[in-house]
Protein backbone atom coordinates (compact mmCIF):
# COMPACT_ATOMS: atom_id res chain seq x y z
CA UNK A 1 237.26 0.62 279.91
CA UNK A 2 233.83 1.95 278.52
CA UNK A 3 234.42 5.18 276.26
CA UNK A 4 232.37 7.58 277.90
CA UNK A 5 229.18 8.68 275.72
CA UNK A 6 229.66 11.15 273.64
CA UNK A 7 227.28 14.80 272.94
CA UNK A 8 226.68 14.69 269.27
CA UNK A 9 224.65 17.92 268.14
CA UNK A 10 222.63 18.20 264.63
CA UNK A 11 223.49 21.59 263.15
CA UNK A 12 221.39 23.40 261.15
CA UNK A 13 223.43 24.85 258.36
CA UNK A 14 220.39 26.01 256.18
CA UNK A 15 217.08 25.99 255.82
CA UNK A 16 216.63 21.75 255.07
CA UNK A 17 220.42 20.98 255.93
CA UNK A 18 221.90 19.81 258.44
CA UNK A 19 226.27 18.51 259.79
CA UNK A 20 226.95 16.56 263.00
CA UNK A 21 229.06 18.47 265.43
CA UNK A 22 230.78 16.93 268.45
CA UNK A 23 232.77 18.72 270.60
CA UNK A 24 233.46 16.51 273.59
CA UNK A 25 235.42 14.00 271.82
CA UNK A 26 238.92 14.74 272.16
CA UNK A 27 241.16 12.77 269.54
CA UNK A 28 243.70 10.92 272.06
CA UNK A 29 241.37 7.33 271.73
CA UNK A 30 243.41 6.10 269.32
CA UNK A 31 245.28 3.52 270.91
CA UNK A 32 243.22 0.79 269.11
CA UNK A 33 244.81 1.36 265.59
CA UNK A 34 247.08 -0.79 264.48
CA UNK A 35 250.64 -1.11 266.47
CA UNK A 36 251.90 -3.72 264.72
CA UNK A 37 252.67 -5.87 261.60
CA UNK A 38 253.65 -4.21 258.05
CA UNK A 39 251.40 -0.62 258.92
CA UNK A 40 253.12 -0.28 262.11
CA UNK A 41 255.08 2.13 260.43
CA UNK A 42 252.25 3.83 258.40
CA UNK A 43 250.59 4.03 261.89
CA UNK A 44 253.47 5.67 263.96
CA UNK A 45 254.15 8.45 261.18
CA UNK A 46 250.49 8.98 261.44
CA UNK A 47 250.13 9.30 265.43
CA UNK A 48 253.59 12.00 264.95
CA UNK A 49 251.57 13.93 262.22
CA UNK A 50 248.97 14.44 264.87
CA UNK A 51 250.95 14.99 267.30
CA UNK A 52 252.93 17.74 265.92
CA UNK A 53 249.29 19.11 264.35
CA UNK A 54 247.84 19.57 267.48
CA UNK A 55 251.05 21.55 268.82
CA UNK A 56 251.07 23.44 266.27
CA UNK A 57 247.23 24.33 266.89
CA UNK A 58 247.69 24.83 270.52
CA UNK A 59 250.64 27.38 269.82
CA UNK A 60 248.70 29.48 267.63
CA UNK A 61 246.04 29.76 270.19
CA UNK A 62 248.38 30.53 273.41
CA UNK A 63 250.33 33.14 270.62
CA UNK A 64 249.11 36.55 271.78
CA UNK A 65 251.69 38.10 269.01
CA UNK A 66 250.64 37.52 265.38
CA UNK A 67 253.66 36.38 263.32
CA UNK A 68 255.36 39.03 261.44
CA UNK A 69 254.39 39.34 258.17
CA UNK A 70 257.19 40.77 256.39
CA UNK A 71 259.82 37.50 257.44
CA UNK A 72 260.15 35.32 254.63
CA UNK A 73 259.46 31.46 255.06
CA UNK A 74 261.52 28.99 252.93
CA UNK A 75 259.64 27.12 250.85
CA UNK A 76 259.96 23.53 252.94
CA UNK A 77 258.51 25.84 255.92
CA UNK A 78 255.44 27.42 253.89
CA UNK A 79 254.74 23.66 252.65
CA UNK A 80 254.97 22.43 256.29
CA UNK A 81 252.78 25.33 257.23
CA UNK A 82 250.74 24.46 254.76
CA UNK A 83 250.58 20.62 255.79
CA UNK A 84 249.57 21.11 259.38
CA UNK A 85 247.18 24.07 258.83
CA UNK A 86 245.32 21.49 256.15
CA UNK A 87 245.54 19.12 259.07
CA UNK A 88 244.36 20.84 261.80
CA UNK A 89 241.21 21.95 259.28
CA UNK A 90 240.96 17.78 258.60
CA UNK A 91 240.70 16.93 262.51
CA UNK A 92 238.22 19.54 263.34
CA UNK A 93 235.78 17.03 260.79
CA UNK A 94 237.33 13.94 261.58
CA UNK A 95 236.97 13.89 265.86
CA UNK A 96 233.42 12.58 265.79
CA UNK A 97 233.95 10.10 263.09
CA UNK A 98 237.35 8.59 264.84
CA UNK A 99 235.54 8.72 268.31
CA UNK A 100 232.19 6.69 267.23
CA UNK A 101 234.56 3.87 266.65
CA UNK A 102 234.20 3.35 270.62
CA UNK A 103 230.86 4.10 271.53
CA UNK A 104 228.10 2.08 271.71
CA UNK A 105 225.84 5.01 272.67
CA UNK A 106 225.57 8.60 271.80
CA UNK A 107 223.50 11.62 272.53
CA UNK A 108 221.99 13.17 269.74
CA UNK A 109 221.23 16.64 270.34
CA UNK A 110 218.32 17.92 267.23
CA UNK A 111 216.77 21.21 267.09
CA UNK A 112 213.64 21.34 269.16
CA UNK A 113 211.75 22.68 265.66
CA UNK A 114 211.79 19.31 264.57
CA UNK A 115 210.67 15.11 265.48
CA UNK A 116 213.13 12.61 266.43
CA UNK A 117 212.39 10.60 263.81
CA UNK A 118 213.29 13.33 261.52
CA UNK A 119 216.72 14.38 263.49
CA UNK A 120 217.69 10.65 263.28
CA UNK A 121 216.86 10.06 259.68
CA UNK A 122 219.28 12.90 258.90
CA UNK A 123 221.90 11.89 261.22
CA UNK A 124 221.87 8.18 259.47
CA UNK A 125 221.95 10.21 256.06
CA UNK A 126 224.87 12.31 256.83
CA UNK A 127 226.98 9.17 258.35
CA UNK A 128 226.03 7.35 255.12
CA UNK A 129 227.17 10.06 253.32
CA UNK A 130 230.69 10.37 255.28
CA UNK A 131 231.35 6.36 255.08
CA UNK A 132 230.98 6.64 250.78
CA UNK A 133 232.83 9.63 251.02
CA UNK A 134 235.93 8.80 253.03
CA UNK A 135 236.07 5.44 251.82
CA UNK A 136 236.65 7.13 248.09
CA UNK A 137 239.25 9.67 249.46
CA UNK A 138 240.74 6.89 251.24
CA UNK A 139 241.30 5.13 248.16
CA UNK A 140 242.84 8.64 246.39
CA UNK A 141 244.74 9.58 249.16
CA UNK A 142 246.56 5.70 248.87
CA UNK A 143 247.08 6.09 245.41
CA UNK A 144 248.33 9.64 246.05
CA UNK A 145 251.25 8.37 248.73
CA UNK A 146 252.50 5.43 246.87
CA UNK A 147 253.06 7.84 243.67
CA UNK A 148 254.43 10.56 245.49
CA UNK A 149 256.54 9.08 248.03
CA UNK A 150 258.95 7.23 244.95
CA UNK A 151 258.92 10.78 243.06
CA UNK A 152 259.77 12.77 245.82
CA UNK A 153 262.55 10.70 246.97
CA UNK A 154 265.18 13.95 245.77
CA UNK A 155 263.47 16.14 248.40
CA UNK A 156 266.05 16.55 251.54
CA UNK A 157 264.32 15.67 254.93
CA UNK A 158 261.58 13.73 255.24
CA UNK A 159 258.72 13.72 252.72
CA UNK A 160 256.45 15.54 253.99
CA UNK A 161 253.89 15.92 250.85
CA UNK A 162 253.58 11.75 250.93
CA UNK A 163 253.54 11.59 254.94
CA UNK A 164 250.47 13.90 254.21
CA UNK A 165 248.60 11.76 251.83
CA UNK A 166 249.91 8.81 254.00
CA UNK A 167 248.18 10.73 256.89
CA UNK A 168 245.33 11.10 254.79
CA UNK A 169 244.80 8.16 254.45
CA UNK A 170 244.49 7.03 257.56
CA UNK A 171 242.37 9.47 258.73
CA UNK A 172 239.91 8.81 256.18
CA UNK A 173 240.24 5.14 257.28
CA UNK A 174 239.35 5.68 260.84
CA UNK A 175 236.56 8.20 259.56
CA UNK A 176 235.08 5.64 257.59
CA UNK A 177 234.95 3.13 260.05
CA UNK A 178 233.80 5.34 262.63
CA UNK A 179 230.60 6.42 259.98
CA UNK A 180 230.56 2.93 259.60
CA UNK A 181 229.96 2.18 263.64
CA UNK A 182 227.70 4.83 263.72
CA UNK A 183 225.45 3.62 261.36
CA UNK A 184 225.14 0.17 262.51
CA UNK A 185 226.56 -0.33 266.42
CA UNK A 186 225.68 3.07 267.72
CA UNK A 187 222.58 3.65 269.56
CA UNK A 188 221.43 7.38 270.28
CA UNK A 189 219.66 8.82 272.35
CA UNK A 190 217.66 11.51 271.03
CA UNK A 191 217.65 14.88 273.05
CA UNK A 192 215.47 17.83 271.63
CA UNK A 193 217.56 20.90 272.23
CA UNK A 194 215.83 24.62 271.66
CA UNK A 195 219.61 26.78 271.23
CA UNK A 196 220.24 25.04 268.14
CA UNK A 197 216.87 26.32 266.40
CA UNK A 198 218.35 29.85 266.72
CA UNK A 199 221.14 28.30 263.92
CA UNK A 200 218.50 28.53 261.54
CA UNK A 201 218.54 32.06 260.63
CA UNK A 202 221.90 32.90 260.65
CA UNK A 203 222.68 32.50 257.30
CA UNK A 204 221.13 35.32 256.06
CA UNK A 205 222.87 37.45 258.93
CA UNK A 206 226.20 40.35 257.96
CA UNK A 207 229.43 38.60 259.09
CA UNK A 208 229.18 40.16 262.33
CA UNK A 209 225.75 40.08 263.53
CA UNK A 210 226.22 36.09 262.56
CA UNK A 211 229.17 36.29 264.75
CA UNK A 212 227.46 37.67 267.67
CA UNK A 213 224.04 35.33 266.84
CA UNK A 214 226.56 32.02 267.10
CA UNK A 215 228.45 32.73 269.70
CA UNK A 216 224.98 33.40 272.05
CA UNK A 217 224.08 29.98 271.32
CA UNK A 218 227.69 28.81 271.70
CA UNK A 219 227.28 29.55 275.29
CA UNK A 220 224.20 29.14 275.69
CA UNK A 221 225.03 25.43 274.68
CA UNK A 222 228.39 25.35 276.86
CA UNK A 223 230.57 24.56 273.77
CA UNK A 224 233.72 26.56 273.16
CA UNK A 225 234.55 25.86 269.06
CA UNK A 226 230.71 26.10 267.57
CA UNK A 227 231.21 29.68 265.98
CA UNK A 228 234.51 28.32 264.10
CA UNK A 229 232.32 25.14 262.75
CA UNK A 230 229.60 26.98 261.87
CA UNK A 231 231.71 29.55 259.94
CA UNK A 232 233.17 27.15 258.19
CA UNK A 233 229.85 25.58 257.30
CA UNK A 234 228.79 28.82 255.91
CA UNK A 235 232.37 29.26 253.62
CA UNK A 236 231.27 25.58 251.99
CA UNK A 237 228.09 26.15 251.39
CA UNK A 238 227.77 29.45 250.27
């Protein structure tokens, strides 16, 4: 079955920067990854990591009761709190990397400010930039779960800090090959979009005034989680 294209948007996140966003691709395409053979195993603790991430996520979204703050968490439950919440923040970067491993074509949304050839010059920088990237933190995060899983062995349940870095791992694998794809398969389809010019200045903005500045282009674009990417965008570069 052909994946259906994907809406990839160039963010401005400063004056001369720029992050791919993609909010359409939902991560349950993963069915390609590898079922069998020695990493069967690697694969299936990976697919219940996620599975039990995005629970987790969709939980504290429906919760309309915050959780008390005065009942104390064991330690193995503020580590596996811990765990998923560094998860969740991991697949919010990862979706559009994992889901150009199926596409062949992609729409490239670009502020309207600027030429295609510009917007798609940065886009090919930025996936560059992702494949070096996760292919190095694949290699640490390896390294990290073959240590850790023999030293941890004394910890009762399952190890969760080496299923992490196992998880890790992984992700970063399917990241990099994703960058990968869209750097050489992918062909986009360039789409000059005037909302996302409105990004520019927002920078400069008080907390809430930025708030209120993203979330008009939010819906002016449709999208339902651009405010949260773009907030984070502003914690890492700042």
């Amino acid at each position: 079955m052909t994946a259906k294209t994907v809406d990839v948007y160039l963010v401005p996140v400063g004056s001369n920067r720029y992050e791919l966003y993609c909010e359409s691709a939902e991560i349950d395409d993963l069915d390609d990854v590898e079922t069998t053979g020695k990493q069967a195993n690697m694969y299936a603790r990976f697919r219940l990591m996620l599975h039990e991430a995005q629970q987790a996520r969709r939980a504290r979204r429906l919760a309309s009761v915050p959780a008390d703050p005065k009942i104390r968490l064991s330690w193995t439950e503020r580590l596996r709190n811990w765990i998923f919440g560094n998860i969740t923040e991991s697949l919010a970067e990862w979706r559009l990397l994992w889901h150009l491993r199926k596409q062949s074509v992609a729409i490239l949304a670009y502020p309207s400010d600027i030429e295609a050839d510009r917007a798609l010059s940065e886009t090919l920088d930025i996936l560059q930039r992702d494949s070096e990237r996760h292919r190095r933190r694949l290699v640490i995060s390896a390294i990290a779960a073959a240590v850790l899983g023999p030293l941890l062995f004394f910890v009762p349940g399952p190890n969760l800090v080496a299923y992490y870095f196992w998880f890790l791992a992984v992700g970063h694998l399917l990241a990099w090959r994703g960058a990968k794809h869209g750097l050489t398969v992918v062909k986009w389809q360039m789409r000059s979009n005037a909302p996302l010019v409105d990004l520019r200045r927002i920078f400069d903005l008080e907390p809430e005034a930025r708030e209120i500045h993203v979330r008009n282009v939010e819906a002016r674009l449709g999208l339902d989680h651009l405010s949260a990417f773009v907030e984070r965008m502003v914690v890492r570069f700042r």
